[in-house]
Protein backbone atom coordinates (compact mmCIF):
# COMPACT_ATOMS: atom_id res chain seq x y z
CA UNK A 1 0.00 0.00 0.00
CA UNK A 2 3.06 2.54 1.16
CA UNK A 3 4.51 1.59 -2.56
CA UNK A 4 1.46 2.22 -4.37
CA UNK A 5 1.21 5.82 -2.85
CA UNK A 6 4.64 6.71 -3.16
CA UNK A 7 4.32 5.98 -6.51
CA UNK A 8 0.54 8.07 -7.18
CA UNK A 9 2.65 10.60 -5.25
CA UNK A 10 5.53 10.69 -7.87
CA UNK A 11 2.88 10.22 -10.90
CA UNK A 12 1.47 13.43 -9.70
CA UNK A 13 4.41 15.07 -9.48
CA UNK A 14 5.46 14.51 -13.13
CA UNK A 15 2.15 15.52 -14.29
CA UNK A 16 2.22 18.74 -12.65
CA UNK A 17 5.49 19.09 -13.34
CA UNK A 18 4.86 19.09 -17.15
CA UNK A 19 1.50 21.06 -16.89
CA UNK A 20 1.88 24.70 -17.58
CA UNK A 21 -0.68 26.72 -15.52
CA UNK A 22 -1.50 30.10 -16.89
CA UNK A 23 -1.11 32.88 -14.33
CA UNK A 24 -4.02 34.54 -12.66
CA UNK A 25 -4.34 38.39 -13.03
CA UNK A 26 -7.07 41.37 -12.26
CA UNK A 27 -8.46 43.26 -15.65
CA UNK A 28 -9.48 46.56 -15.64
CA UNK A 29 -12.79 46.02 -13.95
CA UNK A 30 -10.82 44.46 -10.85
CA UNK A 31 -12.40 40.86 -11.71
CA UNK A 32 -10.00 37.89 -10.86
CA UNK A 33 -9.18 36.04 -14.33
CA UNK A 34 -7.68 32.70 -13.79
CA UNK A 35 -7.06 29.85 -16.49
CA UNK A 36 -6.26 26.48 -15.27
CA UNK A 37 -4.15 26.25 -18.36
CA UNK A 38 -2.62 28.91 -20.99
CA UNK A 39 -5.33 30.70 -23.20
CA UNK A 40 -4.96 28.93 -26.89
CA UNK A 41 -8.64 29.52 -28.17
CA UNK A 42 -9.25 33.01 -27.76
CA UNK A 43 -12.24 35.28 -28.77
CA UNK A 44 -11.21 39.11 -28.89
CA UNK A 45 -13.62 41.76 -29.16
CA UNK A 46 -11.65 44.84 -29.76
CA UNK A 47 -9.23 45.91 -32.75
CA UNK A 48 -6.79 46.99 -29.77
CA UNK A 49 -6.54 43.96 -28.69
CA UNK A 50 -6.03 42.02 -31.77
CA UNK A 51 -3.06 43.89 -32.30
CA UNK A 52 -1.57 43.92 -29.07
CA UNK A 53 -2.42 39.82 -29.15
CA UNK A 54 -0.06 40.14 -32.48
CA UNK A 55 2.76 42.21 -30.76
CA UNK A 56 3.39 39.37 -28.64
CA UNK A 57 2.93 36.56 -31.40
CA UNK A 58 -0.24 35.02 -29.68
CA UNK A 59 -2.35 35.91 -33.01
CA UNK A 60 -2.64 32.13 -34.33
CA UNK A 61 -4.82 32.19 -31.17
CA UNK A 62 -7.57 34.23 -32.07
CA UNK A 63 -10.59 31.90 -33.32
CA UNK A 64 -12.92 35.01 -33.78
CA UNK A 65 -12.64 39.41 -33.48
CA UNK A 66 -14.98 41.79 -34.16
CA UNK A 67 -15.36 44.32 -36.84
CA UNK A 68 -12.41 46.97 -38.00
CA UNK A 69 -9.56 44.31 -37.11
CA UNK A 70 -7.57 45.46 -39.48
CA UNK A 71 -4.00 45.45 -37.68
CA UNK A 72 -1.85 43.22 -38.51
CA UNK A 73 -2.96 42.12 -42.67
CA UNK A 74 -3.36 38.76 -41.31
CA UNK A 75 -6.07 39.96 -38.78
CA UNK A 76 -8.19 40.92 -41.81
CA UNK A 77 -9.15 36.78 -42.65
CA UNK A 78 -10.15 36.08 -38.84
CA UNK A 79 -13.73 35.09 -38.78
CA UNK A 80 -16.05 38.24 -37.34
CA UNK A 81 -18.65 37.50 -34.18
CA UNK A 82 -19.25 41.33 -33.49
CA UNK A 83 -19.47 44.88 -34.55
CA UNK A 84 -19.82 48.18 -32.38
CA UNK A 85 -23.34 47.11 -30.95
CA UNK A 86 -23.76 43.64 -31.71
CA UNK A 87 -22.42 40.65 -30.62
CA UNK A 88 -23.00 37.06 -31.73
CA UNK A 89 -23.03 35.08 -28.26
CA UNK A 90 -24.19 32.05 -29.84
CA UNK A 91 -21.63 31.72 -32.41
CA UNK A 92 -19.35 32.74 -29.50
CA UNK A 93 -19.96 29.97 -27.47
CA UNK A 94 -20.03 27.52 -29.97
CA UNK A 95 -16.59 28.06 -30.35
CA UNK A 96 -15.95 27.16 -26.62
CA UNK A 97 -12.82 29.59 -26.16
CA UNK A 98 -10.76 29.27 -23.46
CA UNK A 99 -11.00 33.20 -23.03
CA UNK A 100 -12.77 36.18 -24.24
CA UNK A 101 -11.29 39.61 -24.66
CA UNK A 102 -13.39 42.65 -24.64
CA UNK A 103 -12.70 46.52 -25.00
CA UNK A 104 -14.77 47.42 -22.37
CA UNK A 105 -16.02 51.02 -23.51
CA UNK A 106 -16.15 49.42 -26.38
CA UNK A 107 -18.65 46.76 -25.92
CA UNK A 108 -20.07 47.86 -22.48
CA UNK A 109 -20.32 46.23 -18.59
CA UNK A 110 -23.62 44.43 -20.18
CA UNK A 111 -22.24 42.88 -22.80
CA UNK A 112 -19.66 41.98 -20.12
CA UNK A 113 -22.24 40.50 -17.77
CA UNK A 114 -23.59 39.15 -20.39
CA UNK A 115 -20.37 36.69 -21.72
CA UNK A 116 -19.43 35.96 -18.23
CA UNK A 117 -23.45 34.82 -16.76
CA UNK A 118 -22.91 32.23 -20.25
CA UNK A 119 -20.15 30.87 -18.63
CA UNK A 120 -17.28 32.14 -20.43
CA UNK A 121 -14.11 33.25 -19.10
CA UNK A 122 -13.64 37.20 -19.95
CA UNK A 123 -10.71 39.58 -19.65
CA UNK A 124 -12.14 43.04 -19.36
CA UNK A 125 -9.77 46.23 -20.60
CA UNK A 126 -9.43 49.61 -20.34
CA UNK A 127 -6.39 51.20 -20.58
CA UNK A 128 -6.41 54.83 -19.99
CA UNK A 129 -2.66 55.58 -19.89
CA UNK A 130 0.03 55.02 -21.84
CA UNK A 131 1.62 52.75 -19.35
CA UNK A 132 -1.49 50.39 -19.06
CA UNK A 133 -0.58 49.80 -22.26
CA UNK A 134 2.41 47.96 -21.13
CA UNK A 135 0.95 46.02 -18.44
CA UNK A 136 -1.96 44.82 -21.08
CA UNK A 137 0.93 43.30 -23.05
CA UNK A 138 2.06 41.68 -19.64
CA UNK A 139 -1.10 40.43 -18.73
CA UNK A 140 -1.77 38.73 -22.16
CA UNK A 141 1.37 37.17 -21.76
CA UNK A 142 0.58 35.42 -18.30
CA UNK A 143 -2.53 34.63 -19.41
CA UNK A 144 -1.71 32.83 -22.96
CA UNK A 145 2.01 31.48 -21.37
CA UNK A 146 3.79 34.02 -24.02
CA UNK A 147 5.34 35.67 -20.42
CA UNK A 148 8.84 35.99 -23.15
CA UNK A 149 6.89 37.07 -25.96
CA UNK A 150 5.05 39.84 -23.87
CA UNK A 151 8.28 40.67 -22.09
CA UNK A 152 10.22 41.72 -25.27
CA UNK A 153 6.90 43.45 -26.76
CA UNK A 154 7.09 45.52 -23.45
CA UNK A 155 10.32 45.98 -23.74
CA UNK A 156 10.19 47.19 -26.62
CA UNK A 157 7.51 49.78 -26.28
CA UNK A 158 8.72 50.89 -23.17
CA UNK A 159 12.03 51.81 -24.77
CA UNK A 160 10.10 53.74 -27.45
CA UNK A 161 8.15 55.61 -25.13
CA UNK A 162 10.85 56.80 -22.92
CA UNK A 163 12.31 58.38 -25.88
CA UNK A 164 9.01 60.23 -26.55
CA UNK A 165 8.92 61.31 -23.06
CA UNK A 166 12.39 62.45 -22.86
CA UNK A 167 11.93 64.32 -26.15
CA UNK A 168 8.36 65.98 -25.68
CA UNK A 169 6.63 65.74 -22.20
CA UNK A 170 9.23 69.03 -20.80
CA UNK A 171 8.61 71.10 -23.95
CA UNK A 172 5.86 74.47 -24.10
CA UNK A 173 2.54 73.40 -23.47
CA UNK A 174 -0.04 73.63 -26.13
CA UNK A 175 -3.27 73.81 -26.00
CA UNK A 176 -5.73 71.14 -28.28
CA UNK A 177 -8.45 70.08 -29.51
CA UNK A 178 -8.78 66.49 -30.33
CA UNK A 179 -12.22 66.28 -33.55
CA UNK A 180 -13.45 62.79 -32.89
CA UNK A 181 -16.92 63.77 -35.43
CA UNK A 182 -18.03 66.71 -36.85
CA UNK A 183 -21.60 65.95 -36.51
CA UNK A 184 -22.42 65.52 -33.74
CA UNK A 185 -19.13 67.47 -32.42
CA UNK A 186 -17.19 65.59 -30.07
CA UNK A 187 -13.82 64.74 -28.39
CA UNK A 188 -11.88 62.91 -25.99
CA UNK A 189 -12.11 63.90 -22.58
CA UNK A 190 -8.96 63.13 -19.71
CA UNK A 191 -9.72 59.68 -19.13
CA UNK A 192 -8.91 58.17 -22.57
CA UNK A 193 -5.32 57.54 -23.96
CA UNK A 194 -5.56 59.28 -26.37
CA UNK A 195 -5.75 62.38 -23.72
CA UNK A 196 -2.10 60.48 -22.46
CA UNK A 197 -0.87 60.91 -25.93
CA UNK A 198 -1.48 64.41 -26.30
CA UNK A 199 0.40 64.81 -22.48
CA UNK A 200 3.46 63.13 -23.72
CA UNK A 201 3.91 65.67 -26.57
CA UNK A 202 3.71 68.44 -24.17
CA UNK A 203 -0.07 69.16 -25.21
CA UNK A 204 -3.11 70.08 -22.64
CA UNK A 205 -6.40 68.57 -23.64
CA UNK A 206 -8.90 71.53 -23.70
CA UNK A 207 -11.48 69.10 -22.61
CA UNK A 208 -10.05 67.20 -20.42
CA UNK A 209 -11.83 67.32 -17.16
CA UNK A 210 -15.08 66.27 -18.84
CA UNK A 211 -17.22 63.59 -16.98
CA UNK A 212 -17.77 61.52 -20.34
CA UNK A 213 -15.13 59.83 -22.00
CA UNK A 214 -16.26 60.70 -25.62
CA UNK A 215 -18.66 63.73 -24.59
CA UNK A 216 -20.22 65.57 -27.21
CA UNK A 217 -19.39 69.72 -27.44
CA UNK A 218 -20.81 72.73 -29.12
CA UNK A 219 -18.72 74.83 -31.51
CA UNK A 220 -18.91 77.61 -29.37
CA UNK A 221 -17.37 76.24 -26.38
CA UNK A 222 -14.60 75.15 -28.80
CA UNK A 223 -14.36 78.73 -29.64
CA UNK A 224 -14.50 80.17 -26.20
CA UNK A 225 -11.65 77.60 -25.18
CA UNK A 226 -9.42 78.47 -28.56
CA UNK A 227 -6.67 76.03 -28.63
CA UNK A 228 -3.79 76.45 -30.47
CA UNK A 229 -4.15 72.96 -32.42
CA UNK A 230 -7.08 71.34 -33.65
CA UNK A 231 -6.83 68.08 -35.00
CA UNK A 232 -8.35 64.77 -35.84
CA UNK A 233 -6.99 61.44 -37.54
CA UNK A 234 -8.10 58.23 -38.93
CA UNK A 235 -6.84 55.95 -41.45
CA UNK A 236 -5.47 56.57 -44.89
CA UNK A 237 -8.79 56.14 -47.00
CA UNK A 238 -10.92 58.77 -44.47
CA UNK A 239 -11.18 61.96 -45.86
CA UNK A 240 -9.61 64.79 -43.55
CA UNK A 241 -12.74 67.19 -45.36
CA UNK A 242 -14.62 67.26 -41.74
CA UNK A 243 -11.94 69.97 -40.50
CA UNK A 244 -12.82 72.44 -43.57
CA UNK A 245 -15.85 73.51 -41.62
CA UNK A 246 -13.14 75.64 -38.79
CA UNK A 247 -12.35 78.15 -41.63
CA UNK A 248 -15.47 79.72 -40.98
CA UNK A 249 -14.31 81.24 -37.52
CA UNK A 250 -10.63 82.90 -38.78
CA UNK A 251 -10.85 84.88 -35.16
CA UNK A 252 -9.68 81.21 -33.73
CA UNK A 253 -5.48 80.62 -32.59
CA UNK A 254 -5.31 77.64 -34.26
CA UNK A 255 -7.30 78.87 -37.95
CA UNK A 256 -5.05 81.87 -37.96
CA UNK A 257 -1.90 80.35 -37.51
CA UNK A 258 -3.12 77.22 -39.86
CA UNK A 259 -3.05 74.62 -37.39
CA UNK A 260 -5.53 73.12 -37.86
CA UNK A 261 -4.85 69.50 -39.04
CA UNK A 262 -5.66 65.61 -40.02
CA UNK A 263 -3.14 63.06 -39.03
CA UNK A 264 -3.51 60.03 -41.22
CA UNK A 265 -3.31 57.02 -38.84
CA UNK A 266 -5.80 55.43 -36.78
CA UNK A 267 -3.38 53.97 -34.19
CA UNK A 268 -3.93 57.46 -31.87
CA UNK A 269 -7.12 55.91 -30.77
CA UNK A 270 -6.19 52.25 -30.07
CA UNK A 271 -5.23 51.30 -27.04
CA UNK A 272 -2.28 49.25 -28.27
CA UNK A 273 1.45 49.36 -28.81
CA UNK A 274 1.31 51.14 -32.28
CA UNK A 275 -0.74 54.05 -30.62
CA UNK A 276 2.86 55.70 -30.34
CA UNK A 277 3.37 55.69 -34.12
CA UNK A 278 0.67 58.11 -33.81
CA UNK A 279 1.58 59.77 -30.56
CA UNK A 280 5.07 60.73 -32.54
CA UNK A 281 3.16 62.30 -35.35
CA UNK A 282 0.96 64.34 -33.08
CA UNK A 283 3.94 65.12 -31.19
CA UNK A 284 5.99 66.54 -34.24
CA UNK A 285 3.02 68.42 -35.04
CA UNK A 286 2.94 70.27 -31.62
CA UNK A 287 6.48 70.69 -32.01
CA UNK A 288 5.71 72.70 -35.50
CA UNK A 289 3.46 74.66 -33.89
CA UNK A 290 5.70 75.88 -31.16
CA UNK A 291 8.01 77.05 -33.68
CA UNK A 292 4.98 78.62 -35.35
CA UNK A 293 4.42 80.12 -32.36
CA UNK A 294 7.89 80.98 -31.32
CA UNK A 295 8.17 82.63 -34.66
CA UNK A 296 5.15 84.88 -34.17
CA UNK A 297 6.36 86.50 -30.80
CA UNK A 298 9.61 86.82 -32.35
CA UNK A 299 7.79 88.85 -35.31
CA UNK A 300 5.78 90.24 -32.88
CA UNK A 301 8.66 91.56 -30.31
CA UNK A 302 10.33 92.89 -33.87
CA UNK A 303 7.10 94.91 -34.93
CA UNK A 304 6.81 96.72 -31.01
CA UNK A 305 10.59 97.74 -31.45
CA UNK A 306 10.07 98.64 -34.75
CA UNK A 307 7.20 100.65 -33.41
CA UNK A 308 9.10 102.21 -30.83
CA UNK A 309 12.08 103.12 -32.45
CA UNK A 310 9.64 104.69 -34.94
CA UNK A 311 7.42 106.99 -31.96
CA UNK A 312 10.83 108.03 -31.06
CA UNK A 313 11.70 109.23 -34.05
CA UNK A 314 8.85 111.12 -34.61
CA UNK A 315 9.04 112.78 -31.08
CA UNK A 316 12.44 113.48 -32.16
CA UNK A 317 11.46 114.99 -35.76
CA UNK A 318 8.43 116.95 -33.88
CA UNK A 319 10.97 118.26 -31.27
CA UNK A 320 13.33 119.62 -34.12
CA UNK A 321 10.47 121.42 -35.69
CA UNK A 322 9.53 123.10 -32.82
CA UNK A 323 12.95 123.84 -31.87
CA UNK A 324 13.21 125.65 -36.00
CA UNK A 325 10.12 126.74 -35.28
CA UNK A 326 11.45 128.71 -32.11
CA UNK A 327 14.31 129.71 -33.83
CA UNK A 328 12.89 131.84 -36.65
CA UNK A 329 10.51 133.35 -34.21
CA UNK A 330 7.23 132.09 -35.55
């Protein structure tokens, strides 16, 4: 009897000594998501996640995405079980994944509720600053057993950012406005990354301590808060047409000095590594408009000395005519 348990005893030990268990970690809705085993069948609802799934070479994972996974080419041919507002739970679970990934703001705490009350095992995220970024990559490592995958993608993002940041984040602040539509008009308020981005460069979010992440805004409190930048961006078939409409108010900073712009990459807006492809465009078009601006006061602090040296010469002509004036007894 001792034998036979010594050996179940060493059995066991092999077996758990050649069974990887994926590590448990907290999303961004403070849930507890443990995996008895690494994540191989995954559903991801979110284009920002598909990418970042890429970034650490987990994408031969993903069974299903939802709409506008476009990032890398080979995300295009993965099967689609969602858009913006709906979501296919049926074909979802039919596909028994061993873990769903959802963009929370996304998809929404319901649709949340939703996966998890059908039994599925969901990683919620949110990442609302540039370094959550990192820690996303991290996470999707322990979770999948890519922990060296998602260690060199962090790596190698946190390298690229600490450039940024020693480059921009200490220069002039500037003031912007970040176009998410024209029609309705809205923006980005402090809470998304893309508010981060705009910090790195040295920027200040005019709308940043609005209680809505995407709130909507009138023109006329864009005009009353007259940044020095407007812009907006998408990807390299949108047309950058819905900034025209800013012409019509010349009185604003940013119209008169002709910054008002379209950056031609959707990456600003997804919360994934290649957001800071976009984050160093936006930042080398703050930069531009520093030297804009630079440029003005220096044209500006030329025109008041001109304008002085010109009041003092007529106070000096005046003062000579008087004095001939004086002189020939007139």
């Amino acid at each position: 009897m001792l034998l036979i348990k010594r050996l179940a005893i060493c059995l066991y030990s092999l077996l758990m000594a050649n069974t990887v268990l994926a590590d448990a970690v907290f999303d961004d809705m403070d849930v507890r998501v443990s995996l008895s085993t690494p994540a191989k069948r995954l559903v991801v609802l979110g284009p920002n996640l598909v990418e970042s799934l890429y970034a650490i070479d987990a994408g031969d994972y993903i069974l299903a995405a939802s709409e506008y996974s476009d990032y890398p080419d080979a995300a295009k041919a993965i099967p689609r079980v969602a858009s913006h507002n709906i979501i296919n739970y049926e074909m979802i679970v039919n596909l028994a994944p061993d873990l769903v990934m959802v963009w929370q703001s996304g998809f929404g705490v319901d649709a949340i509720a939703k996966l998890r009350s059908l039994g599925l095992t969901v990683y919620a995220s949110e990442p609302h600053t540039l370094d959550d970024i990192e820690e996303l990559l991290r996470d999707m490592g322990r979770l999948t057993g890519l922990n060296k995958e998602a260690e060199a993608a962090s790596a190698r993002y946190r390298k690229t950012l600490n450039q940024l940041q020693a480059t921009y984040s200490h220069k002039e602040t500037v003031s912007v406005f970040y176009q998410v539509w024209q029609e309705p008009m809205q923006t980005l308020n402090g809470d998304h990354v893309m508010n981060a981005a705009i910090e790195l460069c040295g920027g200040k979010n005019v709308f940043s301590a609005l209680p809505e992440i995407a709130p909507r805004v009138s023109i006329e409190s864009v005009i009353a808060a007259n940044p020095e930048v407007i812009f907006s961006s998408g990807s390299n078939n949108q047309d950058a047409s819905e900034l025209a409409h800013w012409q019509r108010w010349p009185m604003m900073t940013a119209v008169q000095n002709k910054q008002v712009n379209f950056l031609q990459t959707d990456s600003l807006v997804r919360h994934a590594p290649r957001i800071l492809e976009g984050a160093q465009q936006l930042c080398e078009l703050l930069e531009s408009s520093r030297e804009l601006s630079g440029k003005s006061r220096e044209l500006s602090g030329k025109h008041r000395e001109l304008s002085g040296k010109s009041r003092e010469l007529s106070d000096k002509n005046r003062g000579m005519q008087k004095h001939r004036v004086a002189a020939r007894g007139y």
